[in-house]
PDB file of N, CA and C in Angstrom:
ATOM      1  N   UNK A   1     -71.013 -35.037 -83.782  1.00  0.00           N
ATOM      2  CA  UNK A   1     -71.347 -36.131 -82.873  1.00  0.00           C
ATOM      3  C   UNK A   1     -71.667 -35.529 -81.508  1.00  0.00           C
ATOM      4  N   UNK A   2     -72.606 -36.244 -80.909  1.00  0.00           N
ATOM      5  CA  UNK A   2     -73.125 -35.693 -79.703  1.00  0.00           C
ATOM      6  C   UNK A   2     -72.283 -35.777 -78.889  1.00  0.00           C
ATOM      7  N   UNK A   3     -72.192 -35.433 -77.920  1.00  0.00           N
ATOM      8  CA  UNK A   3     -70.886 -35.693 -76.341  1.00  0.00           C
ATOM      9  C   UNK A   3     -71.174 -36.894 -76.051  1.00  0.00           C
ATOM     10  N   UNK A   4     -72.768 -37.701 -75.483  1.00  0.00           N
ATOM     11  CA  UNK A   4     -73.201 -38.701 -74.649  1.00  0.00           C
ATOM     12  C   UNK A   4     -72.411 -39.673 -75.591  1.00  0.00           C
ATOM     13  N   UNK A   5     -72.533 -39.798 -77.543  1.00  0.00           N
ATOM     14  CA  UNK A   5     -71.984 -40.787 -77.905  1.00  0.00           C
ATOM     15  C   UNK A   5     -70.635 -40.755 -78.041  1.00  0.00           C
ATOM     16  N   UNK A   6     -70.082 -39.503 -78.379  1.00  0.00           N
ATOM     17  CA  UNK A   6     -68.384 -39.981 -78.099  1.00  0.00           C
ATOM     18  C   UNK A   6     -68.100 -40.000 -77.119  1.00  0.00           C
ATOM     19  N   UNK A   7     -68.783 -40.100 -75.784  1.00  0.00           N
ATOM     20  CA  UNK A   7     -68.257 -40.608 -74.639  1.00  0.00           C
ATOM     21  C   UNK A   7     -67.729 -42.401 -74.856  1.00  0.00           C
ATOM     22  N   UNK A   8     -68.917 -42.740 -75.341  1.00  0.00           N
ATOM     23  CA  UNK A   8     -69.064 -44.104 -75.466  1.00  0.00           C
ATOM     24  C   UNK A   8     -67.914 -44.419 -76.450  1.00  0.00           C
ATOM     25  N   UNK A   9     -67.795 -43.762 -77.838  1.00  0.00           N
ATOM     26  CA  UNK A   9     -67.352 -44.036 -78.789  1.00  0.00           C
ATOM     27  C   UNK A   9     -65.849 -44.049 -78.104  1.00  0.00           C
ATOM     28  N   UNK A  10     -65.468 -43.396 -77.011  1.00  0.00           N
ATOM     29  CA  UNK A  10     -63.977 -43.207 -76.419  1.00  0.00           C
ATOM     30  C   UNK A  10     -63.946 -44.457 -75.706  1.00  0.00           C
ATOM     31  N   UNK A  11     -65.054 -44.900 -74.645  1.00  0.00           N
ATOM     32  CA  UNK A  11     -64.860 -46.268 -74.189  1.00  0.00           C
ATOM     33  C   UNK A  11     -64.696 -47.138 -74.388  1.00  0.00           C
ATOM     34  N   UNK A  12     -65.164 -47.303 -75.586  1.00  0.00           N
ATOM     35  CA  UNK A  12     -65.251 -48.138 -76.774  1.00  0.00           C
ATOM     36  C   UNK A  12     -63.915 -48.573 -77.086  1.00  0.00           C
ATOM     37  N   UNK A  13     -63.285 -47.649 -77.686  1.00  0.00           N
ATOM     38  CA  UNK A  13     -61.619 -46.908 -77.878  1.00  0.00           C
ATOM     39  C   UNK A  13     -61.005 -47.732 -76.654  1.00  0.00           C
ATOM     40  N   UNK A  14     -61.373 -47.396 -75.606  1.00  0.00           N
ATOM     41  CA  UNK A  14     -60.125 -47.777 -74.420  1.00  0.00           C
ATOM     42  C   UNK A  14     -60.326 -49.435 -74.195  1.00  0.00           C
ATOM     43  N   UNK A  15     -61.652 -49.648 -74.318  1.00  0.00           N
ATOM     44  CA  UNK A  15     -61.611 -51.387 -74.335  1.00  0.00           C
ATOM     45  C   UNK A  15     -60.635 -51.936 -75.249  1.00  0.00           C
ATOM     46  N   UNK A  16     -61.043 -51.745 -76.501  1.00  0.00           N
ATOM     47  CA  UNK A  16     -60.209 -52.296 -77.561  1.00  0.00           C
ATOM     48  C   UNK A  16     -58.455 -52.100 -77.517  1.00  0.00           C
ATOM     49  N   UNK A  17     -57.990 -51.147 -76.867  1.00  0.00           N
ATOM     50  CA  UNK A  17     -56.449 -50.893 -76.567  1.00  0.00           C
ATOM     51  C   UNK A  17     -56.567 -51.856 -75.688  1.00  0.00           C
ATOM     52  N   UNK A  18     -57.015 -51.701 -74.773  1.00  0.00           N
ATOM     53  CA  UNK A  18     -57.100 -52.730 -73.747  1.00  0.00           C
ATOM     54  C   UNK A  18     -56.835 -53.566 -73.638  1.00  0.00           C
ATOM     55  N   UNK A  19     -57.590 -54.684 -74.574  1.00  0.00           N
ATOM     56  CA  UNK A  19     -57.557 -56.115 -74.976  1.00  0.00           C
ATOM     57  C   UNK A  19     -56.164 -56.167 -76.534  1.00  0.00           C
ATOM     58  N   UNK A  20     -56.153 -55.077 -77.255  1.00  0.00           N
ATOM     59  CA  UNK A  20     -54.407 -55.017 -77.662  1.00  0.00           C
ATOM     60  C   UNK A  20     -53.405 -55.309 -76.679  1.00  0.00           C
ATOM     61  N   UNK A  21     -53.482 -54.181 -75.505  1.00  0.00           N
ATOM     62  CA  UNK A  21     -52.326 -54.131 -74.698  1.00  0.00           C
ATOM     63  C   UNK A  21     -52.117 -55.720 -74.296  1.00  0.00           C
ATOM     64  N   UNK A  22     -52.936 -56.382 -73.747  1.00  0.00           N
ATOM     65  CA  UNK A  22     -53.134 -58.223 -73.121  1.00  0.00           C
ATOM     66  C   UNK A  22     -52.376 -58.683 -74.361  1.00  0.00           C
ATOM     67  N   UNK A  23     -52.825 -58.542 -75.884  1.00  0.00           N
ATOM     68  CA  UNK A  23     -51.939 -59.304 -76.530  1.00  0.00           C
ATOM     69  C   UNK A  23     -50.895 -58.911 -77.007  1.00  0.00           C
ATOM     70  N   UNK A  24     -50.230 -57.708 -76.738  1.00  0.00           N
ATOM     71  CA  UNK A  24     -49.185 -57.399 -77.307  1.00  0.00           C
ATOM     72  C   UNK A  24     -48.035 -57.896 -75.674  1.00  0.00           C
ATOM     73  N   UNK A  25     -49.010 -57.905 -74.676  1.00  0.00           N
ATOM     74  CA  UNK A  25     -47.944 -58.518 -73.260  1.00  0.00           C
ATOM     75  C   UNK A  25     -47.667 -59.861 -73.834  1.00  0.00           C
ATOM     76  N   UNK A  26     -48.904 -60.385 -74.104  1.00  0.00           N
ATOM     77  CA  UNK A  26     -49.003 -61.907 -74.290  1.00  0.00           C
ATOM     78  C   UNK A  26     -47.905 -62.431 -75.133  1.00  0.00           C
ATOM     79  N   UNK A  27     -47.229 -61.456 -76.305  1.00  0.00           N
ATOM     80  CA  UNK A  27     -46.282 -61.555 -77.197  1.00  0.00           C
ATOM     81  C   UNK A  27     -44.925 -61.501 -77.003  1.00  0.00           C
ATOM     82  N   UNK A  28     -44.867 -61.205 -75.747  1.00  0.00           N
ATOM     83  CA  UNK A  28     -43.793 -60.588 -75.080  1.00  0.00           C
ATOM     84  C   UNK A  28     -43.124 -58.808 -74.797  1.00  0.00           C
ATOM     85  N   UNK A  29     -44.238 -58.358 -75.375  1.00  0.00           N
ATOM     86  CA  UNK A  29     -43.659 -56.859 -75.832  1.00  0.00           C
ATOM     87  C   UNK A  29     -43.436 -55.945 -74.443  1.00  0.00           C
ATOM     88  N   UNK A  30     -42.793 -55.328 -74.017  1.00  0.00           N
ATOM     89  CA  UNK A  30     -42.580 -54.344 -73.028  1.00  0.00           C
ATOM     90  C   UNK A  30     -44.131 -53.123 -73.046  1.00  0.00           C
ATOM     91  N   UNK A  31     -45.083 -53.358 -72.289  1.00  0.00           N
ATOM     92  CA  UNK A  31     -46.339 -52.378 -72.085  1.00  0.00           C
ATOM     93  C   UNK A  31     -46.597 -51.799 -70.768  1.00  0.00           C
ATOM     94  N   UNK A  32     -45.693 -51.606 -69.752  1.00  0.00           N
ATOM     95  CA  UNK A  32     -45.464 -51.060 -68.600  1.00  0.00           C
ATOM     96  C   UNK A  32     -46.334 -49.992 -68.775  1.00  0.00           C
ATOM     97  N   UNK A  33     -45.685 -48.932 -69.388  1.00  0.00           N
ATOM     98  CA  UNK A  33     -45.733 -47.399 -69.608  1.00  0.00           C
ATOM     99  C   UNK A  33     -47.148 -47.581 -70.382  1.00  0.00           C
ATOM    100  N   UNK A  34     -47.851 -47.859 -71.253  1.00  0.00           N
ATOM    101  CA  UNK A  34     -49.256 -48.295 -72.335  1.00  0.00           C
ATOM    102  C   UNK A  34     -49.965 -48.314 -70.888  1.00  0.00           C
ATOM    103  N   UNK A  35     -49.771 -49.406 -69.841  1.00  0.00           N
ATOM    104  CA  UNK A  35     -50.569 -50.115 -68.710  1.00  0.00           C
ATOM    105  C   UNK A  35     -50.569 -48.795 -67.497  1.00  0.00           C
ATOM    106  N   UNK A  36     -49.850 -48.122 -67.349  1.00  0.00           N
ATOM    107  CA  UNK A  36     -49.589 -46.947 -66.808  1.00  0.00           C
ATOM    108  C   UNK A  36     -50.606 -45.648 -67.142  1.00  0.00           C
ATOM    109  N   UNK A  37     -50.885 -44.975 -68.169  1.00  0.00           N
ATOM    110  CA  UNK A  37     -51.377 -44.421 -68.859  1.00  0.00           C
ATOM    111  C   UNK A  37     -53.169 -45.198 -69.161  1.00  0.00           C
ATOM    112  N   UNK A  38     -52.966 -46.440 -69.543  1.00  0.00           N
ATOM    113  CA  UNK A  38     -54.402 -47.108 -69.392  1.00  0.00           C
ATOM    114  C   UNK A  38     -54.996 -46.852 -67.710  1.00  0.00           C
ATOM    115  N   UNK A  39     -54.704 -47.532 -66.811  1.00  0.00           N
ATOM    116  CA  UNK A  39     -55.105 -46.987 -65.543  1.00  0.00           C
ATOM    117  C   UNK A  39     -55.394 -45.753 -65.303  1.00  0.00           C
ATOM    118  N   UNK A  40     -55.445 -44.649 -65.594  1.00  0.00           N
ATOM    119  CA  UNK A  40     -55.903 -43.272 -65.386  1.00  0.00           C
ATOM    120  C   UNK A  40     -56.974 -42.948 -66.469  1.00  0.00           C
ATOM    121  N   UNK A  41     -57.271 -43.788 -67.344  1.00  0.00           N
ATOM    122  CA  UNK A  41     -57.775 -43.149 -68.579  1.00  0.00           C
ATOM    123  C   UNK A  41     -59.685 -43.846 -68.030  1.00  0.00           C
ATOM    124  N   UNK A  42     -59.682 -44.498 -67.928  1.00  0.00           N
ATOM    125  CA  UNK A  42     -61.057 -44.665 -67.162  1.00  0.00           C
ATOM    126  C   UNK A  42     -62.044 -43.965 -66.189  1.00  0.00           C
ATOM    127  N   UNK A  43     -61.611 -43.201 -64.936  1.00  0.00           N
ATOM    128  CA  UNK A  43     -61.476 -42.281 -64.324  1.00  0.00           C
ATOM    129  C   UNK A  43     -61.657 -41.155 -65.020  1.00  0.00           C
ATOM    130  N   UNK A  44     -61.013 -40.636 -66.246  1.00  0.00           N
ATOM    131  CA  UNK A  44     -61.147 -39.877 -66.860  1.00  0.00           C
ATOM    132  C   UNK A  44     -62.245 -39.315 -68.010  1.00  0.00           C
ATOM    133  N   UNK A  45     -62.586 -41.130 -68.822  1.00  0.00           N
ATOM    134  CA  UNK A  45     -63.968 -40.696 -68.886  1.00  0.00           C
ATOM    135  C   UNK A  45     -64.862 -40.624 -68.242  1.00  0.00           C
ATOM    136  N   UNK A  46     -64.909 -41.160 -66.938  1.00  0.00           N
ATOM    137  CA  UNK A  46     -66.016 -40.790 -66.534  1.00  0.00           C
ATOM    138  C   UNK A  46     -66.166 -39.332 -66.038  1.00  0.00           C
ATOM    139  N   UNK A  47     -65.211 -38.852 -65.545  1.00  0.00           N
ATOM    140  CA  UNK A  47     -65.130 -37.326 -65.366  1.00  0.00           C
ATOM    141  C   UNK A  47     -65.911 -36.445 -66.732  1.00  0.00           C
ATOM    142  N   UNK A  48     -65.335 -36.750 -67.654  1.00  0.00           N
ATOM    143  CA  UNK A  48     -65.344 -36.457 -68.943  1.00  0.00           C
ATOM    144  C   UNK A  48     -67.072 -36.414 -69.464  1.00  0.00           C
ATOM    145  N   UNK A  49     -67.697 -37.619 -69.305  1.00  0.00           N
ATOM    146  CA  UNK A  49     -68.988 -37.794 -69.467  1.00  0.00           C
ATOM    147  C   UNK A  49     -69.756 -37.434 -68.510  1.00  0.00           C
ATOM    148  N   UNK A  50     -69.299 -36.460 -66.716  1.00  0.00           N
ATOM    149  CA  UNK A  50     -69.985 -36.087 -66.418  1.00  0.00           C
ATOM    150  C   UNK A  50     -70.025 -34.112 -66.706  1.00  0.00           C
ATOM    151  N   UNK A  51     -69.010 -34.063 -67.208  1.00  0.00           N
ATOM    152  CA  UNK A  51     -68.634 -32.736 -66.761  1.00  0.00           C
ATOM    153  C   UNK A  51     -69.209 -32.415 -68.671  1.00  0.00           C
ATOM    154  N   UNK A  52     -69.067 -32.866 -69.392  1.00  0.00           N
ATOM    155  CA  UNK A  52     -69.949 -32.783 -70.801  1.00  0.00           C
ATOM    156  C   UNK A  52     -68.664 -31.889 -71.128  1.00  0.00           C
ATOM    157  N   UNK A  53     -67.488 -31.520 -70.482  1.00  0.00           N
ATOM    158  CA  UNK A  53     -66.654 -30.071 -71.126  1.00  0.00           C
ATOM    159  C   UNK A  53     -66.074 -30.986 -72.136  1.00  0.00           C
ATOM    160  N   UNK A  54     -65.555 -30.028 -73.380  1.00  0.00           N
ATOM    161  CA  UNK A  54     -64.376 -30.372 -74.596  1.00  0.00           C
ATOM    162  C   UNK A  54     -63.473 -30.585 -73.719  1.00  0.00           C
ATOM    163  N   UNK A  55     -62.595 -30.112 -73.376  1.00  0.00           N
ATOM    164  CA  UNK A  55     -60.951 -29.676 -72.522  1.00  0.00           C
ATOM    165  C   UNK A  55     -61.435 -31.371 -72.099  1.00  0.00           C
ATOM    166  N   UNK A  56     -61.950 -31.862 -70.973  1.00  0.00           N
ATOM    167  CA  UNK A  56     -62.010 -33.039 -70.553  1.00  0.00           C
ATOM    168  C   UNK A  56     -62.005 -34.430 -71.628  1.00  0.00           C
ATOM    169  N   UNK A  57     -63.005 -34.222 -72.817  1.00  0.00           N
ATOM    170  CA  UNK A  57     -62.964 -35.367 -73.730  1.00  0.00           C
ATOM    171  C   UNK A  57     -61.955 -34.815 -74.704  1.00  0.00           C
ATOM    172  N   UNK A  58     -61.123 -34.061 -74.685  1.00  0.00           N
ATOM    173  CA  UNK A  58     -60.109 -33.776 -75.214  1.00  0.00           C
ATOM    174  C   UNK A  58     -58.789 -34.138 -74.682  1.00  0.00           C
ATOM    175  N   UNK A  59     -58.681 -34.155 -73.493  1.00  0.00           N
ATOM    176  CA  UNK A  59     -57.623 -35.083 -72.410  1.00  0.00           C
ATOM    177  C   UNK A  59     -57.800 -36.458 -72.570  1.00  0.00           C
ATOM    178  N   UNK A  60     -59.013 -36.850 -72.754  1.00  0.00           N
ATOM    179  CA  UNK A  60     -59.120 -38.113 -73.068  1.00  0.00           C
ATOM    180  C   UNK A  60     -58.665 -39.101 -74.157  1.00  0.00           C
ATOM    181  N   UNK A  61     -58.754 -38.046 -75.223  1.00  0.00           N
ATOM    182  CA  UNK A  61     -58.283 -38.465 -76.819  1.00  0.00           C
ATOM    183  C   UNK A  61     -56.765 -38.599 -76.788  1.00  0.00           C
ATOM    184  N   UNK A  62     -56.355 -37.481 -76.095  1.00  0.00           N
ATOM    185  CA  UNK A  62     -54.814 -37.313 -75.617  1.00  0.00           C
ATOM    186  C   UNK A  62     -54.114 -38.917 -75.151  1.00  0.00           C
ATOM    187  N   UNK A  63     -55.232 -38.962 -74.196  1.00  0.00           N
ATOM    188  CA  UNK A  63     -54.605 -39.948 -73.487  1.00  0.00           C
ATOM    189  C   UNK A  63     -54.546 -41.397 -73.807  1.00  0.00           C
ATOM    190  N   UNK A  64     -55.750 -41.521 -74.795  1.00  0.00           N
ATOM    191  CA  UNK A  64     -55.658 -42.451 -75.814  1.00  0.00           C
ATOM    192  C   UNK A  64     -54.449 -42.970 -76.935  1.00  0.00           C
ATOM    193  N   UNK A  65     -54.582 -41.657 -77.236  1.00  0.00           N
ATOM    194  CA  UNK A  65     -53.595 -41.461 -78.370  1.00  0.00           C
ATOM    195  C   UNK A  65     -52.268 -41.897 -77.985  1.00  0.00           C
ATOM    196  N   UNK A  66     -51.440 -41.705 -76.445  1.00  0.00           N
ATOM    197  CA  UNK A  66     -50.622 -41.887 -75.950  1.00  0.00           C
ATOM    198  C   UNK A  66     -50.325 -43.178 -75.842  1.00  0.00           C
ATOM    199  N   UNK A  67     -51.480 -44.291 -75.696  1.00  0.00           N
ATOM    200  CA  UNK A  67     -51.272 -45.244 -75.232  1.00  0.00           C
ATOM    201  C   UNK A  67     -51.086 -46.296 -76.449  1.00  0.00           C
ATOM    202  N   UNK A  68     -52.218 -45.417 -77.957  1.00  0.00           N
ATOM    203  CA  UNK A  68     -51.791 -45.726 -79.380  1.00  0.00           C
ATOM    204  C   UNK A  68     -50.464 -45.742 -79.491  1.00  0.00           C
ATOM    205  N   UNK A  69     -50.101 -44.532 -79.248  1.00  0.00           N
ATOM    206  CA  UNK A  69     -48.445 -44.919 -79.760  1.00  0.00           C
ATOM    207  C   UNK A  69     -47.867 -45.521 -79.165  1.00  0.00           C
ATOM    208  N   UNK A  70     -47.703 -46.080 -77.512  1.00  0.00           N
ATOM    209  CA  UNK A  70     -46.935 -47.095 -77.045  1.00  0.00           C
ATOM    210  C   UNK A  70     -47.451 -48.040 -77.315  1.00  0.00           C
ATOM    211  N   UNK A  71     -48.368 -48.768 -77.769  1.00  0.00           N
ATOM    212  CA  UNK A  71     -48.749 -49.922 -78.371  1.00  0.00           C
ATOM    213  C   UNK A  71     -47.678 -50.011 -79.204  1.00  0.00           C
ATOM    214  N   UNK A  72     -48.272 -49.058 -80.007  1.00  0.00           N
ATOM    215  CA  UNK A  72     -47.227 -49.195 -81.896  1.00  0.00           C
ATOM    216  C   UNK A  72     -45.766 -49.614 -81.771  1.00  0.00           C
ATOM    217  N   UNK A  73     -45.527 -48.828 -80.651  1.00  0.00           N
ATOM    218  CA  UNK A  73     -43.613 -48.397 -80.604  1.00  0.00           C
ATOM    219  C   UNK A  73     -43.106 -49.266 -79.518  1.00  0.00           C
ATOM    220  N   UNK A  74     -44.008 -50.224 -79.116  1.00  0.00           N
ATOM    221  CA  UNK A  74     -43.725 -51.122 -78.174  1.00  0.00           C
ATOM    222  C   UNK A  74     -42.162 -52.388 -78.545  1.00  0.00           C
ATOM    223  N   UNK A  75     -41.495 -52.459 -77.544  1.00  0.00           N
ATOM    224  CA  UNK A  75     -40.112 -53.318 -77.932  1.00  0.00           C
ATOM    225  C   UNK A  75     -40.289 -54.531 -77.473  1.00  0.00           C
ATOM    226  N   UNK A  76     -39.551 -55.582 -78.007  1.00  0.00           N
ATOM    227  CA  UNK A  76     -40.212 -57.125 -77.255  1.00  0.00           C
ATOM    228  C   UNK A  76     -38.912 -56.593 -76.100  1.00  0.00           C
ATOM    229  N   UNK A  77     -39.138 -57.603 -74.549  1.00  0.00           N
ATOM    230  CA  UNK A  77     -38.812 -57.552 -73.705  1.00  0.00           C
ATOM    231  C   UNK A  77     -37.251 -58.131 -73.622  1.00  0.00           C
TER     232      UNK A  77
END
């Protein structure tokens, strides 16, 4: 896959957590730390999609991934 589209394909990615994270608040679940980690991750692709480096869209996946698992492992409040 090209860089330009898994840039997208990552944005893509962070919308959709995104609109999880809203309904897993909406449910009552504790997403502080998810909402924490989301705020930096935007910023990041764009860094990411300018700088074209791995290491950068590789921080990104990271940081995704991070926010995957506090979704998952999320506790109601």
């Amino acid at each position: 896959m090209d860089k330009e589209k898994e840039i997208v394909s990552l944005q893509d990615y962070m919308d959709r957590l995104a609109k999880e994270l809203t309904e897993a608040r909406k449910h009552g679940k504790d997403t502080k730390i998810a909402e924490l980690i989301l705020a930096g991750v935007a910023p990041k692709i764009k860094y990411a999609e300018i700088s074209e480096d791995n290491i950068d869209i590789a921080l990104v996946k990271k940081q995704l991934a991070k926010i995957r698992y506090e979704l998952d492992h999320a506790e109601e409040k």
